[in-house]
ModelCIF file with pLDDT and N, C-alpha, C, O atoms, coordinates in Angstrom:
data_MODEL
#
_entry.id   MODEL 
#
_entity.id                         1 
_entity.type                       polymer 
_entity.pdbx_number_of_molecules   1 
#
_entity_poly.entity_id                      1 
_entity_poly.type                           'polypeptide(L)' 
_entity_poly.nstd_linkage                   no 
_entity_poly.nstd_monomer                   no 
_entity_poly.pdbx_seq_one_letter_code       
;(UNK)(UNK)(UNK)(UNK)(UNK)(UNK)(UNK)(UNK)(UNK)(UNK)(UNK)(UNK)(UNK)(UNK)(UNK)(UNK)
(UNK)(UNK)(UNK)(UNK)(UNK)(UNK)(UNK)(UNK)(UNK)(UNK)(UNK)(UNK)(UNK)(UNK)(UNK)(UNK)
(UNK)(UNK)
;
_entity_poly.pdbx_seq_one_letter_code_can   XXXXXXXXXXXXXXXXXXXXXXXXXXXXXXXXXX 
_entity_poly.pdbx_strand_id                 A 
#
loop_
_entity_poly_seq.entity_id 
_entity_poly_seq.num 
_entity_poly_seq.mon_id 
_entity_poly_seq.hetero 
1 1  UNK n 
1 2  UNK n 
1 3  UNK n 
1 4  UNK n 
1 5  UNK n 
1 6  UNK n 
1 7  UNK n 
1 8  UNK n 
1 9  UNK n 
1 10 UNK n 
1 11 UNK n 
1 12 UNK n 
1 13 UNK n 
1 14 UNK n 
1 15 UNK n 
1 16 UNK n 
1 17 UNK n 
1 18 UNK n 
1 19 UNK n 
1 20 UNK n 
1 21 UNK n 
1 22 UNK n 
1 23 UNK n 
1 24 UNK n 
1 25 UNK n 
1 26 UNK n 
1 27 UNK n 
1 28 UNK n 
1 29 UNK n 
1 30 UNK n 
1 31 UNK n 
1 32 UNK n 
1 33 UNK n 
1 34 UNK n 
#
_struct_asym.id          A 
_struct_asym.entity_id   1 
#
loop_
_ma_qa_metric.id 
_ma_qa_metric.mode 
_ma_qa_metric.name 
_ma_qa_metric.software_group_id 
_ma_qa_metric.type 
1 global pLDDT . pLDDT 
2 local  pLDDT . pLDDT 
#
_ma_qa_metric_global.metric_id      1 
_ma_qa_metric_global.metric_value   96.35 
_ma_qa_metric_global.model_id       1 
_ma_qa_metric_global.ordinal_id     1 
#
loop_
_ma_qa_metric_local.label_asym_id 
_ma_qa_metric_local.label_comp_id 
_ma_qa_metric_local.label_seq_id 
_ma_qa_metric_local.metric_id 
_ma_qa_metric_local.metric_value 
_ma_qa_metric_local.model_id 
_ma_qa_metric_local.ordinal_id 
A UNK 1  2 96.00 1 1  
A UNK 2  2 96.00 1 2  
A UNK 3  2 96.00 1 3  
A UNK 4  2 95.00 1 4  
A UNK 5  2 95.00 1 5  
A UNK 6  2 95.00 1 6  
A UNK 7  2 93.00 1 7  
A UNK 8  2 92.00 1 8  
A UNK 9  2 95.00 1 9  
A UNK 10 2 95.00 1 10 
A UNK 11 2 97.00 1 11 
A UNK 12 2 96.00 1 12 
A UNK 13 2 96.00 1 13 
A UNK 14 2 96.00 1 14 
A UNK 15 2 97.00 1 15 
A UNK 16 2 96.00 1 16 
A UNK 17 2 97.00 1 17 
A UNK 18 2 97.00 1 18 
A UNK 19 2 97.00 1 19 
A UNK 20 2 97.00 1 20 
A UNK 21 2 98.00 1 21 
A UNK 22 2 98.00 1 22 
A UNK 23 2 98.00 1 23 
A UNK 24 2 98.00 1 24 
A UNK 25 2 98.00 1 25 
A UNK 26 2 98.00 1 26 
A UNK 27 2 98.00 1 27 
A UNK 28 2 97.00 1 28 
A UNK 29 2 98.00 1 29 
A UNK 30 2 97.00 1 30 
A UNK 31 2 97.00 1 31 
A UNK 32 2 96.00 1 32 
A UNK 33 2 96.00 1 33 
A UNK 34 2 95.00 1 34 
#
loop_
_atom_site.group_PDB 
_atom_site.id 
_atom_site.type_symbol 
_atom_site.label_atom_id 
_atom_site.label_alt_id 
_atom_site.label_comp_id 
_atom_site.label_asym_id 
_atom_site.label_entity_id 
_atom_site.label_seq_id 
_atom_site.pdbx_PDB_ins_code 
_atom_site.Cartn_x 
_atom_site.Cartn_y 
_atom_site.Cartn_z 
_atom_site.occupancy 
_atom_site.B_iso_or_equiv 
_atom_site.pdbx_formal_charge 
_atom_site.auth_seq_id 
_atom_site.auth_comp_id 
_atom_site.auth_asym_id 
_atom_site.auth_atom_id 
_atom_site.pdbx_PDB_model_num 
ATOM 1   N N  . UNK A 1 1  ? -118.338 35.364 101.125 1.00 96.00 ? 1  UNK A N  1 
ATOM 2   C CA . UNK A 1 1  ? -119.067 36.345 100.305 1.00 96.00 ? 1  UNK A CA 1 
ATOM 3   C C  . UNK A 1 1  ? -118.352 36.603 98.985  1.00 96.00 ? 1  UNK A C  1 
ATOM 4   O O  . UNK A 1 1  ? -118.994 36.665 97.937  1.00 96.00 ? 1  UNK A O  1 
ATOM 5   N N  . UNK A 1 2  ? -117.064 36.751 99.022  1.00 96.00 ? 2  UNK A N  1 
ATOM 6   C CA . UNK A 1 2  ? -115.955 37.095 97.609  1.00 96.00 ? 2  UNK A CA 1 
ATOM 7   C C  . UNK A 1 2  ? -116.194 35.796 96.933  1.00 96.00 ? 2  UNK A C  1 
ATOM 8   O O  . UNK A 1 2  ? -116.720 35.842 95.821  1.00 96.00 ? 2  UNK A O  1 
ATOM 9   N N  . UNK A 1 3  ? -115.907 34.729 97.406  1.00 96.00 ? 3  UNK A N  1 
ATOM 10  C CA . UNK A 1 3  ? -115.651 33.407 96.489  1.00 96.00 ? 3  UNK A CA 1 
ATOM 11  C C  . UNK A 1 3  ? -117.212 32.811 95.944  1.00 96.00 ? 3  UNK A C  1 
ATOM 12  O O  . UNK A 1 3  ? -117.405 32.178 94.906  1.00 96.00 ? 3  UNK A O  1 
ATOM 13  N N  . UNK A 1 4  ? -118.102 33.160 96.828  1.00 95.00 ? 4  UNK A N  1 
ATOM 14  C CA . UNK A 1 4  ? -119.260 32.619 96.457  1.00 95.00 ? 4  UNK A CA 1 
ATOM 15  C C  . UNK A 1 4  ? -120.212 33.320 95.296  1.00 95.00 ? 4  UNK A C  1 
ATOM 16  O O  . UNK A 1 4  ? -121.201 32.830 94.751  1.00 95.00 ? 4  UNK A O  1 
ATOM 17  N N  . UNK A 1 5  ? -119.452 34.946 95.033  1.00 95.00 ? 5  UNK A N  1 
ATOM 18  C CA . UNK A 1 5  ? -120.164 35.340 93.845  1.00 95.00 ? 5  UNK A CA 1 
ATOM 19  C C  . UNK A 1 5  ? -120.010 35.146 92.269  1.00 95.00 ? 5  UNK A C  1 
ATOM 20  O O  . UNK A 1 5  ? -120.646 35.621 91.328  1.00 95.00 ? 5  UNK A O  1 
ATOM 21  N N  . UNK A 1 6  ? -118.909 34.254 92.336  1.00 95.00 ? 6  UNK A N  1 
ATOM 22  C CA . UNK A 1 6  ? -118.106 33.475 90.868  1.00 95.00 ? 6  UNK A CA 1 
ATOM 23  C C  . UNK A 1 6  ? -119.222 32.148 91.058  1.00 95.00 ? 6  UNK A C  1 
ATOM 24  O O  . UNK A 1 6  ? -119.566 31.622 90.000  1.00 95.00 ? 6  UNK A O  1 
ATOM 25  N N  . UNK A 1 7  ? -119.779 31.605 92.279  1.00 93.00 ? 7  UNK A N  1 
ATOM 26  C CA . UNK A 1 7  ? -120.048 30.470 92.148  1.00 93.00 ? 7  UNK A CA 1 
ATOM 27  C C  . UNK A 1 7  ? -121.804 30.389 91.719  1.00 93.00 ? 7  UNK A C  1 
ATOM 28  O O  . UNK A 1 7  ? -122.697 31.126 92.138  1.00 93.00 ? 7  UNK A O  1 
ATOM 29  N N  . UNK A 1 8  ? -121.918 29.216 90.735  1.00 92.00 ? 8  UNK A N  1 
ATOM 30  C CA . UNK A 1 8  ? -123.172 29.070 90.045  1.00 92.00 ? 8  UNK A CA 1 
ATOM 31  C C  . UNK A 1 8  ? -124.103 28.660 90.708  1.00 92.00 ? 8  UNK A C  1 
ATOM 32  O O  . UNK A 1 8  ? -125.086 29.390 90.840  1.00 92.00 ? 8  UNK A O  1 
ATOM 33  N N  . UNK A 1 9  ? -124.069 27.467 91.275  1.00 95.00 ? 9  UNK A N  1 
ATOM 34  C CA . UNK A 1 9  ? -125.146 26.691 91.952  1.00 95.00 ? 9  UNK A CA 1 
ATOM 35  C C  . UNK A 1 9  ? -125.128 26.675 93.421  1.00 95.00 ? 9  UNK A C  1 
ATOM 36  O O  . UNK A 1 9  ? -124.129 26.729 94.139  1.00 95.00 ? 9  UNK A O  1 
ATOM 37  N N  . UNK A 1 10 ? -126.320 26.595 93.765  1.00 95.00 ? 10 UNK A N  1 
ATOM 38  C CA . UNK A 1 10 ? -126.363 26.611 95.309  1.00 95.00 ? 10 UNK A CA 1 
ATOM 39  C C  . UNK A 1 10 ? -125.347 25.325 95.503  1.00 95.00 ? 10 UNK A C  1 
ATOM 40  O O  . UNK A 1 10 ? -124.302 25.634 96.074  1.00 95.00 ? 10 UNK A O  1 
ATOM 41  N N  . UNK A 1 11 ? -125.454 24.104 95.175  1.00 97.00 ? 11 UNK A N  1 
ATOM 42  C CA . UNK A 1 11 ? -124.388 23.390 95.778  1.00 97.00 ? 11 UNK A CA 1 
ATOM 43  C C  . UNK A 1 11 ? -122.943 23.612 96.052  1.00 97.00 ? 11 UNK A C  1 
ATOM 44  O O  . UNK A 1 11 ? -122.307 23.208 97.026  1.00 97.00 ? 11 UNK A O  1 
ATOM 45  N N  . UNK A 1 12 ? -122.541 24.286 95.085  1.00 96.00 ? 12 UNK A N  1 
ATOM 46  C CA . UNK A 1 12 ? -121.418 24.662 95.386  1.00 96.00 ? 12 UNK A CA 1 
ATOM 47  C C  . UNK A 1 12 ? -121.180 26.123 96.399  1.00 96.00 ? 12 UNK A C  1 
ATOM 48  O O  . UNK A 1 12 ? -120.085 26.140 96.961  1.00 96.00 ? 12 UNK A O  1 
ATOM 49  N N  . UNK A 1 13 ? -121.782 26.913 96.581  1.00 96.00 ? 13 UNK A N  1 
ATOM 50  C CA . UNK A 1 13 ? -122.211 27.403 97.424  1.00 96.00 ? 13 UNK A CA 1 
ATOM 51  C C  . UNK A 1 13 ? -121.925 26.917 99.069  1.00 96.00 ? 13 UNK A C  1 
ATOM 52  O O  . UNK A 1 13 ? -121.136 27.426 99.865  1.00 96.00 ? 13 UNK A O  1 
ATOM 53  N N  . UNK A 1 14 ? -122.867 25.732 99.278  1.00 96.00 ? 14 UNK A N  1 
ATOM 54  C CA . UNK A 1 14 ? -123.051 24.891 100.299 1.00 96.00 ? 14 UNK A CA 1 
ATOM 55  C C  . UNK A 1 14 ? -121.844 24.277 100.305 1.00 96.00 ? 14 UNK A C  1 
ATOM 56  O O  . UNK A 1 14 ? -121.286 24.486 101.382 1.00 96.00 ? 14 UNK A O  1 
ATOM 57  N N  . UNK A 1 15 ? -121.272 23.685 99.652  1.00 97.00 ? 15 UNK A N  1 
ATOM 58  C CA . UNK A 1 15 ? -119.936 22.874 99.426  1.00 97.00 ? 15 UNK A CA 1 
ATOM 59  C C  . UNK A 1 15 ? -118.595 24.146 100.282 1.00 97.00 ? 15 UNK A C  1 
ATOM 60  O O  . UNK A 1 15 ? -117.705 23.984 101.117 1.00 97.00 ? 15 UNK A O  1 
ATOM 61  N N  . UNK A 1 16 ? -118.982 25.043 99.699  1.00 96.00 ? 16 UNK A N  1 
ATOM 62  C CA . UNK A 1 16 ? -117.527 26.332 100.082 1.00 96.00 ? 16 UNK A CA 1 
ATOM 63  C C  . UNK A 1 16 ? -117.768 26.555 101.567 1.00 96.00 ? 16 UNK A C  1 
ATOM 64  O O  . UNK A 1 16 ? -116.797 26.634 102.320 1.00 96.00 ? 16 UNK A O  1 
ATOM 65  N N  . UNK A 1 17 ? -119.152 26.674 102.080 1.00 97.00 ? 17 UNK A N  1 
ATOM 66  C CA . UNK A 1 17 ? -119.803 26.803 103.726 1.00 97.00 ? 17 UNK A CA 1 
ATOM 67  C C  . UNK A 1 17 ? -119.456 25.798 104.150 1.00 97.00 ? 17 UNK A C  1 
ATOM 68  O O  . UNK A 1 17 ? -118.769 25.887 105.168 1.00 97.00 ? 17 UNK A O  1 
ATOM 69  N N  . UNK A 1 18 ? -119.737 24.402 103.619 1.00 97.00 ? 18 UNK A N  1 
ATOM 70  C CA . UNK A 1 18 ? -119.244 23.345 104.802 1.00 97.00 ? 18 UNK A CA 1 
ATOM 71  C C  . UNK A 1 18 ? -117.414 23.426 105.274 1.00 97.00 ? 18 UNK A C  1 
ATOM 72  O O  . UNK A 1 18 ? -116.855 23.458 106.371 1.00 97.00 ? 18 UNK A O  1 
ATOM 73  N N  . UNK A 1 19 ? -116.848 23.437 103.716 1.00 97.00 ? 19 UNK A N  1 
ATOM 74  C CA . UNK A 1 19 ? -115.287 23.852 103.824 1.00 97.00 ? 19 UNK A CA 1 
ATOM 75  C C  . UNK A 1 19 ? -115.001 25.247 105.238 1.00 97.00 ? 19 UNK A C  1 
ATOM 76  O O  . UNK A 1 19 ? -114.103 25.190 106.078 1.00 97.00 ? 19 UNK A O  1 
ATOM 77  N N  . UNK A 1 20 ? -115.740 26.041 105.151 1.00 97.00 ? 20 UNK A N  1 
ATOM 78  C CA . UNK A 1 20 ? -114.648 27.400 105.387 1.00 97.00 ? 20 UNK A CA 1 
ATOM 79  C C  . UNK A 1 20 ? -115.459 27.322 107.008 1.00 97.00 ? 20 UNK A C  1 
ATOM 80  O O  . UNK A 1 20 ? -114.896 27.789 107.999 1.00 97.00 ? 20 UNK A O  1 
ATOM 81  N N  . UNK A 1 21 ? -116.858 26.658 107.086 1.00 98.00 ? 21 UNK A N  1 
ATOM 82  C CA . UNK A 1 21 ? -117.407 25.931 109.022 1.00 98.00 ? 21 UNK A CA 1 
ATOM 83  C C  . UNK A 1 21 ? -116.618 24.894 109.106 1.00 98.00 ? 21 UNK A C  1 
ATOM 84  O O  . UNK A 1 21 ? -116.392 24.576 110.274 1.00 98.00 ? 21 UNK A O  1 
ATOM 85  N N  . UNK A 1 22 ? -116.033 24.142 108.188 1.00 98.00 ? 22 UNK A N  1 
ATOM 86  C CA . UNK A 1 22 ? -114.821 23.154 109.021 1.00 98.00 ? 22 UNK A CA 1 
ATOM 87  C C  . UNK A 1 22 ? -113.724 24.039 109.309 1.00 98.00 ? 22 UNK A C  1 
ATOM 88  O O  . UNK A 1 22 ? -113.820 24.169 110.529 1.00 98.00 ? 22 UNK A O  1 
ATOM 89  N N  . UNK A 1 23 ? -112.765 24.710 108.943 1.00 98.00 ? 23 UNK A N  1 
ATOM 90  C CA . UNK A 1 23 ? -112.142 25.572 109.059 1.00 98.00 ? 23 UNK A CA 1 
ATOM 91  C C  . UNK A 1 23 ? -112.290 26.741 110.473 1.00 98.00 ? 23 UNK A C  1 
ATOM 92  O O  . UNK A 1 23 ? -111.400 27.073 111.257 1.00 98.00 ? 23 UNK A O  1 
ATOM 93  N N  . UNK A 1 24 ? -113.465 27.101 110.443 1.00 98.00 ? 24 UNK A N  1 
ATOM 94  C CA . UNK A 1 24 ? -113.639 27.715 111.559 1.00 98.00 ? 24 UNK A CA 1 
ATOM 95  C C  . UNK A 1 24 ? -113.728 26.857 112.761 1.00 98.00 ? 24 UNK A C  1 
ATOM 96  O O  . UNK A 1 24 ? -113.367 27.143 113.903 1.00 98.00 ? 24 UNK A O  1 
ATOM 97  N N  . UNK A 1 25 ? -114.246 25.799 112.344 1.00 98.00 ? 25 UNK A N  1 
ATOM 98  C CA . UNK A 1 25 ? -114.039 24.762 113.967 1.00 98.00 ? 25 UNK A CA 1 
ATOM 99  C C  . UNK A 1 25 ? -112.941 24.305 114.289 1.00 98.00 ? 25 UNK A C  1 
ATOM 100 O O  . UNK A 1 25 ? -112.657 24.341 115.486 1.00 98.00 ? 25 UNK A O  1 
ATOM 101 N N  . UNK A 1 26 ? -111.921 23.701 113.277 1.00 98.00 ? 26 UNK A N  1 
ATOM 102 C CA . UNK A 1 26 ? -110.497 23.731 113.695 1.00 98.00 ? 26 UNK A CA 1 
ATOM 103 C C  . UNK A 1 26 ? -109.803 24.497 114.369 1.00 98.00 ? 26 UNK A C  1 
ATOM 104 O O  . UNK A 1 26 ? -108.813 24.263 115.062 1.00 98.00 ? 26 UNK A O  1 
ATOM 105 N N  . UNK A 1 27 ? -110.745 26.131 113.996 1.00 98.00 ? 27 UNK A N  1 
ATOM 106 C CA . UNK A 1 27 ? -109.638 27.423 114.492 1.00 98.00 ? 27 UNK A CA 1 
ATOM 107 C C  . UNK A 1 27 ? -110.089 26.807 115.586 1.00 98.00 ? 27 UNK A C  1 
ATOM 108 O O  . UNK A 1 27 ? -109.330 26.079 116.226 1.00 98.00 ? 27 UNK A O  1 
ATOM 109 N N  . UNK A 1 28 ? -111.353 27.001 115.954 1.00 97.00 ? 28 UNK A N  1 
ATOM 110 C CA . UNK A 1 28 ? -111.852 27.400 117.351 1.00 97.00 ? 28 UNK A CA 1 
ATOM 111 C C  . UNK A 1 28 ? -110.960 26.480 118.746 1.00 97.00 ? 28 UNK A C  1 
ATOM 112 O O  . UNK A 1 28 ? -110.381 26.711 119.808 1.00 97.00 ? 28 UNK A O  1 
ATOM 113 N N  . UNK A 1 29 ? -111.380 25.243 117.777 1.00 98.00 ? 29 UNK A N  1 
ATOM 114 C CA . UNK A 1 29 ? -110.688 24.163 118.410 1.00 98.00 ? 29 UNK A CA 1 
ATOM 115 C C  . UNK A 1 29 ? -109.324 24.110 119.310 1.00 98.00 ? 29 UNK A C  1 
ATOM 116 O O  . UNK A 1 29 ? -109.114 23.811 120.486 1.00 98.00 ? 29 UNK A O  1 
ATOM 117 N N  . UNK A 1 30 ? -108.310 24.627 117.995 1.00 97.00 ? 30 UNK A N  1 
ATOM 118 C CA . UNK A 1 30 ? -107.218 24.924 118.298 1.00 97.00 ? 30 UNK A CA 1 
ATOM 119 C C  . UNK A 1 30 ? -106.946 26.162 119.692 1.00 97.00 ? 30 UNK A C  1 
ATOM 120 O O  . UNK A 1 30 ? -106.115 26.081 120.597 1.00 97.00 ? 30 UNK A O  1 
ATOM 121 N N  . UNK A 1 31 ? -107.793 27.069 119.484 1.00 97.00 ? 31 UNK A N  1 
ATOM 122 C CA . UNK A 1 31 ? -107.848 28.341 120.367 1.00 97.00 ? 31 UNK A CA 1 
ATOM 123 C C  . UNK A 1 31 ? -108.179 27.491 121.892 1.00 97.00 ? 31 UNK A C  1 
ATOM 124 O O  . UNK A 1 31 ? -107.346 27.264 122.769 1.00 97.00 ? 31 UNK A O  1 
ATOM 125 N N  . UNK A 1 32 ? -109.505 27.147 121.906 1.00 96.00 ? 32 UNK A N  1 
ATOM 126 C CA . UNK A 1 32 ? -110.292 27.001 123.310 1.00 96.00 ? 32 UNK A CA 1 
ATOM 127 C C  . UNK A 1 32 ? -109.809 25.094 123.731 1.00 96.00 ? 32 UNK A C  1 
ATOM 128 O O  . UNK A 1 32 ? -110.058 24.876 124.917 1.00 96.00 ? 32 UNK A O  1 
ATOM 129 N N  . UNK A 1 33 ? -109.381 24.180 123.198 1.00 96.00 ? 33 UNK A N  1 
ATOM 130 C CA . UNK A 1 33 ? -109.117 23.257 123.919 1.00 96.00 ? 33 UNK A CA 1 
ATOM 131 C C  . UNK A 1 33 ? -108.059 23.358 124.645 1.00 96.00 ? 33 UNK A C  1 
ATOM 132 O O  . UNK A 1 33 ? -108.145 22.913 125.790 1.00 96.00 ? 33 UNK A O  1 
ATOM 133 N N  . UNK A 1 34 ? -106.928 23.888 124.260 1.00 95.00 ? 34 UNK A N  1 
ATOM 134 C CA . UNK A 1 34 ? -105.517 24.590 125.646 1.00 95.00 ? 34 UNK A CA 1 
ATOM 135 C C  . UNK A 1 34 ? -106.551 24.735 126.825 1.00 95.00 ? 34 UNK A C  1 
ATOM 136 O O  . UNK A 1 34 ? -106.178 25.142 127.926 1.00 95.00 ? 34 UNK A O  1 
#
């Protein structure tokens, strides 16, 4: 929500969501495969 209101175009937009849902799947990853 903070980083995406500097940003212009929906692509980049979409670009920061795919980044920060990879990020969250790593967490998850890291958490629940132990």
């Amino acid at each position: 929500n903070e980083q995406a209101k500097v940003l212009t175009t929906d692509q980049e937009k979409i670009e920061l969501a795919n980044k920060l849902n990879a990020q969250m799947a790593k967490f998850e990853q890291r958490k629940y495969d132990p």
